[in-house]
PDB file of N, CA and C in Angstrom:
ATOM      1  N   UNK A   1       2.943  31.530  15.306  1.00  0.00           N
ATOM      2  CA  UNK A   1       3.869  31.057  14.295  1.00  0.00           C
ATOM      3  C   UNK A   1       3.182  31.077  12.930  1.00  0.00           C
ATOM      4  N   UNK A   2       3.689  31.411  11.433  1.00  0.00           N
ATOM      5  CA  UNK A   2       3.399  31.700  10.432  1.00  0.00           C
ATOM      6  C   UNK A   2       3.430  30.203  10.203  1.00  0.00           C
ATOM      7  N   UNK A   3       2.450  29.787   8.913  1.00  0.00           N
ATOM      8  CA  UNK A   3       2.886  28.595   8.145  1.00  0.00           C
ATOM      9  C   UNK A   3       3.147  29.159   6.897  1.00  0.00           C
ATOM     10  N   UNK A   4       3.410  28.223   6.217  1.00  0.00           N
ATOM     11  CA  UNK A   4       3.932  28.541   5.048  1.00  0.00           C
ATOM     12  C   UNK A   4       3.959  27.034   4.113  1.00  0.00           C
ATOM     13  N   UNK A   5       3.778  27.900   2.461  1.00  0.00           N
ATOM     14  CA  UNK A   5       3.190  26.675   1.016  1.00  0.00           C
ATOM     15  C   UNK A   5       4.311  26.200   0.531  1.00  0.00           C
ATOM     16  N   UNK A   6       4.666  24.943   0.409  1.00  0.00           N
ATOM     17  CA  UNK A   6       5.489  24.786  -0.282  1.00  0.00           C
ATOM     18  C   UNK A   6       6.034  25.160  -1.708  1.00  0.00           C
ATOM     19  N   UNK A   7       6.165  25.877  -2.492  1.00  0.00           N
ATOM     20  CA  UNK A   7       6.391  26.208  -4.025  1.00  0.00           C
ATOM     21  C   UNK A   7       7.626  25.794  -4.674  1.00  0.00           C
ATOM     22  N   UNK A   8       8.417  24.796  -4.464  1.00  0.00           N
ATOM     23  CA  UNK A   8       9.749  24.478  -4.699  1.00  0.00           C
ATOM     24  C   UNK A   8      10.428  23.416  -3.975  1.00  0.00           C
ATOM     25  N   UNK A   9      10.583  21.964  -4.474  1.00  0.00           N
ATOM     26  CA  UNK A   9      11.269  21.096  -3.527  1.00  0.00           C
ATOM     27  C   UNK A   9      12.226  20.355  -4.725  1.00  0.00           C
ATOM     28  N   UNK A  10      12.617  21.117  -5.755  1.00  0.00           N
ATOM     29  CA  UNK A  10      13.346  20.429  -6.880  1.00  0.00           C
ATOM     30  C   UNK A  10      14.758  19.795  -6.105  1.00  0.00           C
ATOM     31  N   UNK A  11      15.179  20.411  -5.090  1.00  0.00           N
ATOM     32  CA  UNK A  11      16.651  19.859  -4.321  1.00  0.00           C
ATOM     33  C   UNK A  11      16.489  19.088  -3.419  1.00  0.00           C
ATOM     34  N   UNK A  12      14.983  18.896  -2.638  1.00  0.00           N
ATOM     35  CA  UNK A  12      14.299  17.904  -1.330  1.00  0.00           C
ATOM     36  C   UNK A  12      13.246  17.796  -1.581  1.00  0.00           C
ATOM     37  N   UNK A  13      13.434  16.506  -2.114  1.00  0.00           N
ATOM     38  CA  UNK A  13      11.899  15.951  -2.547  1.00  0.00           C
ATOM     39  C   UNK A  13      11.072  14.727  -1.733  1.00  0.00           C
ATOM     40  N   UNK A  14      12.483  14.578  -0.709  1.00  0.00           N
ATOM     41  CA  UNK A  14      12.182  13.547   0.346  1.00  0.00           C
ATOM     42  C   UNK A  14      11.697  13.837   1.352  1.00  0.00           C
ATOM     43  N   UNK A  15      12.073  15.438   1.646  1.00  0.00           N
ATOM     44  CA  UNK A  15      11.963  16.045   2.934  1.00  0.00           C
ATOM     45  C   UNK A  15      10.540  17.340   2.764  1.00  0.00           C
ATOM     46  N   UNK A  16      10.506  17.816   1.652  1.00  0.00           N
ATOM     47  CA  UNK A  16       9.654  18.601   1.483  1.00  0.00           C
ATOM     48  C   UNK A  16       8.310  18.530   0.040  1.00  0.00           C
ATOM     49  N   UNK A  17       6.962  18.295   0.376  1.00  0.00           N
ATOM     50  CA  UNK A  17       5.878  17.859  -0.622  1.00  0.00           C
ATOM     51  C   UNK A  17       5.532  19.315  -1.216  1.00  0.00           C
ATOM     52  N   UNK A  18       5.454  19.259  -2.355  1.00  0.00           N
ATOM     53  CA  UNK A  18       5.013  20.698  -3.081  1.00  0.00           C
ATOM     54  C   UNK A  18       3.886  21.078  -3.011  1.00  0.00           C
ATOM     55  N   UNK A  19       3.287  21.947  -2.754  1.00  0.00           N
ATOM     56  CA  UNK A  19       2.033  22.496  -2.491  1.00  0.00           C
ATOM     57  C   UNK A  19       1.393  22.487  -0.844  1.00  0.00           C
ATOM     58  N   UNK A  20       2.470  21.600   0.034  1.00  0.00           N
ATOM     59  CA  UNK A  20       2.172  21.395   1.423  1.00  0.00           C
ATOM     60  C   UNK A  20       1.967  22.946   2.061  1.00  0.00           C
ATOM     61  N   UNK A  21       1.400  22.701   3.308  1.00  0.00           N
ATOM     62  CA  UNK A  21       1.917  24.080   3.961  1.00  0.00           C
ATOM     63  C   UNK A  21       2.115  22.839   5.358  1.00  0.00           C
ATOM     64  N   UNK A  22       3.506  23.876   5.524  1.00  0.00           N
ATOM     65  CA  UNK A  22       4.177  23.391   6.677  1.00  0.00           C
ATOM     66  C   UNK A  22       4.127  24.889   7.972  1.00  0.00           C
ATOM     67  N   UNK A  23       4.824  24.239   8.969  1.00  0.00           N
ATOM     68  CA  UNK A  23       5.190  24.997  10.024  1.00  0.00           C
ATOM     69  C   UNK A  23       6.238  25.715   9.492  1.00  0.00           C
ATOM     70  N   UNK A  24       6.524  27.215  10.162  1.00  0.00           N
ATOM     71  CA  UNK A  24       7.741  28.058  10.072  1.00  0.00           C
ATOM     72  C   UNK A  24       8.137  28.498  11.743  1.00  0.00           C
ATOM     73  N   UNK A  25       8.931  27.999  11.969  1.00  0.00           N
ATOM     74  CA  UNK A  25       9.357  28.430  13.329  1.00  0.00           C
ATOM     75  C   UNK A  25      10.086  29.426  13.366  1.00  0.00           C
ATOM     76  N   UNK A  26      10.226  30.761  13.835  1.00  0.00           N
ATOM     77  CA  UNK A  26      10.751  32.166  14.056  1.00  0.00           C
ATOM     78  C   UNK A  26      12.481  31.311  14.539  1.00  0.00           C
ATOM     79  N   UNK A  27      13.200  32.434  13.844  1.00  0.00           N
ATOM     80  CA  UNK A  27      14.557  32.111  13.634  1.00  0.00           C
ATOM     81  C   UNK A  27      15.160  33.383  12.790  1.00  0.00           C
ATOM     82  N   UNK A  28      15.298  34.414  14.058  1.00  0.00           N
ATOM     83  CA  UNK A  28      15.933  35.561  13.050  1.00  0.00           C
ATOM     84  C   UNK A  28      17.098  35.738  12.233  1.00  0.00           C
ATOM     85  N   UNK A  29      18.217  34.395  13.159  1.00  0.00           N
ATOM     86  CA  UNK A  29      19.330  34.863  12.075  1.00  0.00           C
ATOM     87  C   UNK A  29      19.210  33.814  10.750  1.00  0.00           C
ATOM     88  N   UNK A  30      18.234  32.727  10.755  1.00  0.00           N
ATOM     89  CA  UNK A  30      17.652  32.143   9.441  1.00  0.00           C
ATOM     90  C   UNK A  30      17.681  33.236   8.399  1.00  0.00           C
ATOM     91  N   UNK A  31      16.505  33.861   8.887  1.00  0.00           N
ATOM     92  CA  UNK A  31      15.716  34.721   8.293  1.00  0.00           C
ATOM     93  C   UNK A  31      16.954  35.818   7.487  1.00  0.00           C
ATOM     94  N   UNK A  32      18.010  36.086   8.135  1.00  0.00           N
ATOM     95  CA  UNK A  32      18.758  36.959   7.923  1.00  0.00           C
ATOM     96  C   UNK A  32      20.450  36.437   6.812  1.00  0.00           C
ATOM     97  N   UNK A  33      19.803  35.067   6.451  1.00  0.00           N
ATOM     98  CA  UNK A  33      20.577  34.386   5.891  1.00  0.00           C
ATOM     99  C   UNK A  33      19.527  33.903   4.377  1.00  0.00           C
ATOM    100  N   UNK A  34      18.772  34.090   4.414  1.00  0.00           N
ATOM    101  CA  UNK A  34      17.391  34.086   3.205  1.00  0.00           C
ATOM    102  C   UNK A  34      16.847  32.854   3.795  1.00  0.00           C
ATOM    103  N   UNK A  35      16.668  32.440   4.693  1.00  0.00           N
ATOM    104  CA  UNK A  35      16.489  30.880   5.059  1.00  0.00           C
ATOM    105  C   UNK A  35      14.987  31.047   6.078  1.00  0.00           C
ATOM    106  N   UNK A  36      14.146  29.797   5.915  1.00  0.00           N
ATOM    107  CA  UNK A  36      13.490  29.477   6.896  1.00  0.00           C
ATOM    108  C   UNK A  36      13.340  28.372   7.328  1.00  0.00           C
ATOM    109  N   UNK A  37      13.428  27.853   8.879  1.00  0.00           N
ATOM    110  CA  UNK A  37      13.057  27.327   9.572  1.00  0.00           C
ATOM    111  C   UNK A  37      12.442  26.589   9.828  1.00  0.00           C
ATOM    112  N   UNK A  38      11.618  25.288   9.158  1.00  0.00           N
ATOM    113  CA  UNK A  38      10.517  24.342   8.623  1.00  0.00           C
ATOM    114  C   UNK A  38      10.730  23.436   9.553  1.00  0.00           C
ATOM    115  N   UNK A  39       9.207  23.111  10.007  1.00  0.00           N
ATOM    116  CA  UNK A  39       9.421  21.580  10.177  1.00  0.00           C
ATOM    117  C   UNK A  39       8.586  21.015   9.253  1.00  0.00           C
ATOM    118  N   UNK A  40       9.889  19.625   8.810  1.00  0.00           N
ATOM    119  CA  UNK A  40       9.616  18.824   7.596  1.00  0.00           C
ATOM    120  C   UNK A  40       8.869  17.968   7.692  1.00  0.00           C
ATOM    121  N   UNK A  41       8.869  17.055   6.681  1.00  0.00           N
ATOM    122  CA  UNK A  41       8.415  15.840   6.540  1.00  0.00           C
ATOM    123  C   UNK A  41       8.898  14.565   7.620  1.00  0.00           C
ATOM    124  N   UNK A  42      10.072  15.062   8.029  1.00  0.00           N
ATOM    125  CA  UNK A  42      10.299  14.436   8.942  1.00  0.00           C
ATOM    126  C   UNK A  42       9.970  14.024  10.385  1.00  0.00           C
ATOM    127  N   UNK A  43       9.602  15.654  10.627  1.00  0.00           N
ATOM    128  CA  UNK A  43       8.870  15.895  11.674  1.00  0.00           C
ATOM    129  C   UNK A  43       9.966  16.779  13.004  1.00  0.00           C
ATOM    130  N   UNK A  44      10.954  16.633  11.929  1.00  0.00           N
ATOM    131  CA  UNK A  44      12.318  17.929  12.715  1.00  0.00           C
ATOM    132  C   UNK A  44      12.229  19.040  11.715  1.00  0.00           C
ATOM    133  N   UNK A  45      12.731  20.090  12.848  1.00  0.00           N
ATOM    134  CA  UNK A  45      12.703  21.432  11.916  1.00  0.00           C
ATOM    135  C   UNK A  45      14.300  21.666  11.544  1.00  0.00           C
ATOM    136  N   UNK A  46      14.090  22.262  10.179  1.00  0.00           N
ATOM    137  CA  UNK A  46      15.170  22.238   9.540  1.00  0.00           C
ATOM    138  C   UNK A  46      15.311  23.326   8.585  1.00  0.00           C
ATOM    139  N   UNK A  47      16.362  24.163   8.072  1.00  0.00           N
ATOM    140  CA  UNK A  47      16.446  25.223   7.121  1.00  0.00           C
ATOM    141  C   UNK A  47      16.512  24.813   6.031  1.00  0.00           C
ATOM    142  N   UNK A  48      15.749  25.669   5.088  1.00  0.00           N
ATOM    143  CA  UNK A  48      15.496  25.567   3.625  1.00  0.00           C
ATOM    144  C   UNK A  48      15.194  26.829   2.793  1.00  0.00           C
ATOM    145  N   UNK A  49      15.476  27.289   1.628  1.00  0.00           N
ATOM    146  CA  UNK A  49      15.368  28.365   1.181  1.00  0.00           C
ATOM    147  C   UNK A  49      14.371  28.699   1.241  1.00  0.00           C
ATOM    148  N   UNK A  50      14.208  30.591   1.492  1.00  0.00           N
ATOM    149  CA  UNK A  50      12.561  30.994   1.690  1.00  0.00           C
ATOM    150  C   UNK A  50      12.196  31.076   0.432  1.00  0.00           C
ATOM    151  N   UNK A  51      13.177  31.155  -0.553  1.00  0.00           N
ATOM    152  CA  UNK A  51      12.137  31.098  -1.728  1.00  0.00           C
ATOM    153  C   UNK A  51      11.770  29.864  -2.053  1.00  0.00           C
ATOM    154  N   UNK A  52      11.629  29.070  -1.513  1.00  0.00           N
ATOM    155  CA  UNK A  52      10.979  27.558  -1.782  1.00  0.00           C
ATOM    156  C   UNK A  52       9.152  27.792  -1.581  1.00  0.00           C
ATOM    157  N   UNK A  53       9.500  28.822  -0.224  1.00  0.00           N
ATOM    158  CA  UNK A  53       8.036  28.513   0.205  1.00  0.00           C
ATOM    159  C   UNK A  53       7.148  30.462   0.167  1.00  0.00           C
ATOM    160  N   UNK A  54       6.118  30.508   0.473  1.00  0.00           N
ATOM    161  CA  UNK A  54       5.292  31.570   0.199  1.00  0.00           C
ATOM    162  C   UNK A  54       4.404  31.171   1.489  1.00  0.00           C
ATOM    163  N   UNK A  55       4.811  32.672   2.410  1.00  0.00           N
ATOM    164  CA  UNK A  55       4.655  32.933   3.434  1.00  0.00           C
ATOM    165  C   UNK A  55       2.740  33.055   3.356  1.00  0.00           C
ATOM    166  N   UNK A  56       2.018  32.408   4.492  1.00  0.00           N
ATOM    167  CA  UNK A  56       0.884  33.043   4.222  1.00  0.00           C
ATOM    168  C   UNK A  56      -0.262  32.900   5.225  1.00  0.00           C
ATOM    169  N   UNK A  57      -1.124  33.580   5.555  1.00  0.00           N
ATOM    170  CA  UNK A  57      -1.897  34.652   6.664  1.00  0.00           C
ATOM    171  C   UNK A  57      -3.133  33.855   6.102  1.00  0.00           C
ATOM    172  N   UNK A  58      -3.243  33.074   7.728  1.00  0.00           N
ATOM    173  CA  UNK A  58      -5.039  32.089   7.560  1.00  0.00           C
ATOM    174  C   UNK A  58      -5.865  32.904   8.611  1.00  0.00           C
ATOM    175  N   UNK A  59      -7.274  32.477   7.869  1.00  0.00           N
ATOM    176  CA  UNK A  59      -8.298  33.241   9.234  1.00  0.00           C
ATOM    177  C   UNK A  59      -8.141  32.160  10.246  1.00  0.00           C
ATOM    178  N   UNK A  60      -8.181  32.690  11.176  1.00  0.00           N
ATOM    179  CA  UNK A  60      -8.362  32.557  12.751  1.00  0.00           C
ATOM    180  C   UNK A  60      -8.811  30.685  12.979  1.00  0.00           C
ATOM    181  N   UNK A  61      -9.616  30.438  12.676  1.00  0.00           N
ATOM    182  CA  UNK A  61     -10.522  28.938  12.703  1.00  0.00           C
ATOM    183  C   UNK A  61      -9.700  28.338  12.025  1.00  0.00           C
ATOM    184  N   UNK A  62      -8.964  28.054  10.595  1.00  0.00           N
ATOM    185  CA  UNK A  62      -8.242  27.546   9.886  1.00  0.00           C
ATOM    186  C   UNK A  62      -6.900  27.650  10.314  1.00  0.00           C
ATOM    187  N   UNK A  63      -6.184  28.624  10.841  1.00  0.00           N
ATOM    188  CA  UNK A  63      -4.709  28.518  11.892  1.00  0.00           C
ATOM    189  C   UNK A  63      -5.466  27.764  12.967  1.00  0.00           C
ATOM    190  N   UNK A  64      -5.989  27.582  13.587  1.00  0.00           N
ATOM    191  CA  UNK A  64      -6.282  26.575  14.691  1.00  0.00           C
ATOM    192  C   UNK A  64      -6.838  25.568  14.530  1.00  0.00           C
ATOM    193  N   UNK A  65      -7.629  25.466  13.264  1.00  0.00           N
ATOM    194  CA  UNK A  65      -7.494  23.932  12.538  1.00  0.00           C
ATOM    195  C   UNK A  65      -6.024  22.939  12.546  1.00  0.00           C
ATOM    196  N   UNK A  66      -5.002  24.009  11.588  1.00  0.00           N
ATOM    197  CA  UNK A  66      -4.039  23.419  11.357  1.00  0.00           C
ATOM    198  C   UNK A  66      -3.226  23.191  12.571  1.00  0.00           C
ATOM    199  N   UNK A  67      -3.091  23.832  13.385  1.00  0.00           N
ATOM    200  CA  UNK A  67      -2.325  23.592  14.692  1.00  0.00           C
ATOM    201  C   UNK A  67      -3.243  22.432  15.826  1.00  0.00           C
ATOM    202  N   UNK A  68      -4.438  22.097  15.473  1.00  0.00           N
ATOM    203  CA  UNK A  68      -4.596  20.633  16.354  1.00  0.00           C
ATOM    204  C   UNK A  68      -4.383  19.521  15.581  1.00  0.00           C
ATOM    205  N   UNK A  69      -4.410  19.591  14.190  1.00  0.00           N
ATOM    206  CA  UNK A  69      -3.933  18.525  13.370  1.00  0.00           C
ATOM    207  C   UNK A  69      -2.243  18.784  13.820  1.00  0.00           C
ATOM    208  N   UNK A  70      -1.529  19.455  13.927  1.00  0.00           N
ATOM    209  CA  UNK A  70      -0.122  18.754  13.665  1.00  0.00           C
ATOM    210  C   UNK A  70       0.068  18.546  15.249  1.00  0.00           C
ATOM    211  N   UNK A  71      -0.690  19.230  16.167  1.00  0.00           N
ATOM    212  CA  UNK A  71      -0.666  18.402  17.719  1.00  0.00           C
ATOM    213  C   UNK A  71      -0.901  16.904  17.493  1.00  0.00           C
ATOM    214  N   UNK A  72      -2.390  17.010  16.859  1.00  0.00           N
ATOM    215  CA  UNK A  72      -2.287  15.732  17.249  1.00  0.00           C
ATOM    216  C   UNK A  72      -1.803  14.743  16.385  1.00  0.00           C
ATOM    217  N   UNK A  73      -1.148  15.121  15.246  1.00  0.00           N
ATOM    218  CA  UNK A  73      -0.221  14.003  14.451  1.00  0.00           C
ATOM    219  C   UNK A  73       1.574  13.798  15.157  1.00  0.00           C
ATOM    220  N   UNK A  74       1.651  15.017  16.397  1.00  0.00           N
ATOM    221  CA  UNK A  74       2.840  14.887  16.716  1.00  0.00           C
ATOM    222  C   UNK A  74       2.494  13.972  18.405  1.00  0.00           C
ATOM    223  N   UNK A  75       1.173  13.764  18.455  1.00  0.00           N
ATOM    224  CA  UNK A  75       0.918  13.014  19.529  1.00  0.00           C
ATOM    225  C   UNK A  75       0.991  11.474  19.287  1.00  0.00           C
ATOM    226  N   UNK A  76       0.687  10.853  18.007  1.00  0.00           N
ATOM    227  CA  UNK A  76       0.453   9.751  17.499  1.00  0.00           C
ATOM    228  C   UNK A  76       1.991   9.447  16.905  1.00  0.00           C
ATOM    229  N   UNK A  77       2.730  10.420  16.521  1.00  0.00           N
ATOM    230  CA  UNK A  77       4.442  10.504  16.391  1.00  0.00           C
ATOM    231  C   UNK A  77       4.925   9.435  17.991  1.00  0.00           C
ATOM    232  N   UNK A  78       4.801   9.985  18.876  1.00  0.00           N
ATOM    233  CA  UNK A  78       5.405   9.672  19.979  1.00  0.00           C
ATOM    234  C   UNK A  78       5.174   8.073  20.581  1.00  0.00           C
TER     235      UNK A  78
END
């Protein structure tokens, strides 16, 4: 799964922090609507314009950084 930077939350400022990088969950007909797939601040995934955010490609150690931090912040969620 891609993450992706926040660059734009002028319409959700509750739901989305600027400069964050969040999760993008694959969702082709999103995608096919200009939309992506986020999970928010909330901690549900939800559609929001892709031009909000800027798609972007981590080395290897740093994508698997970020994916045991949001394991384990979605473990301490529960």
């Amino acid at each position: 799964m891609p993450f992706a930077v926040c660059v734009n939350n002028l319409e959700y400022p509750a739901s989305l922090e600027l400069h964050k990088i969040y999760q993008v969950l694959s969702d082709d007909d999103a995608a096919a609507d200009g939309d992506l797939r986020i999970i928010d601040e909330s901690g549900e995934d939800y559609l929001y314009p892709a031009a909000y955010f800027v798609l972007i490609d981590l080395p290897r150690d740093a994508e698997q950084a970020l994916w045991d931090s949001f394991a384990h912040s979605l473990q301490l969620a529960v």
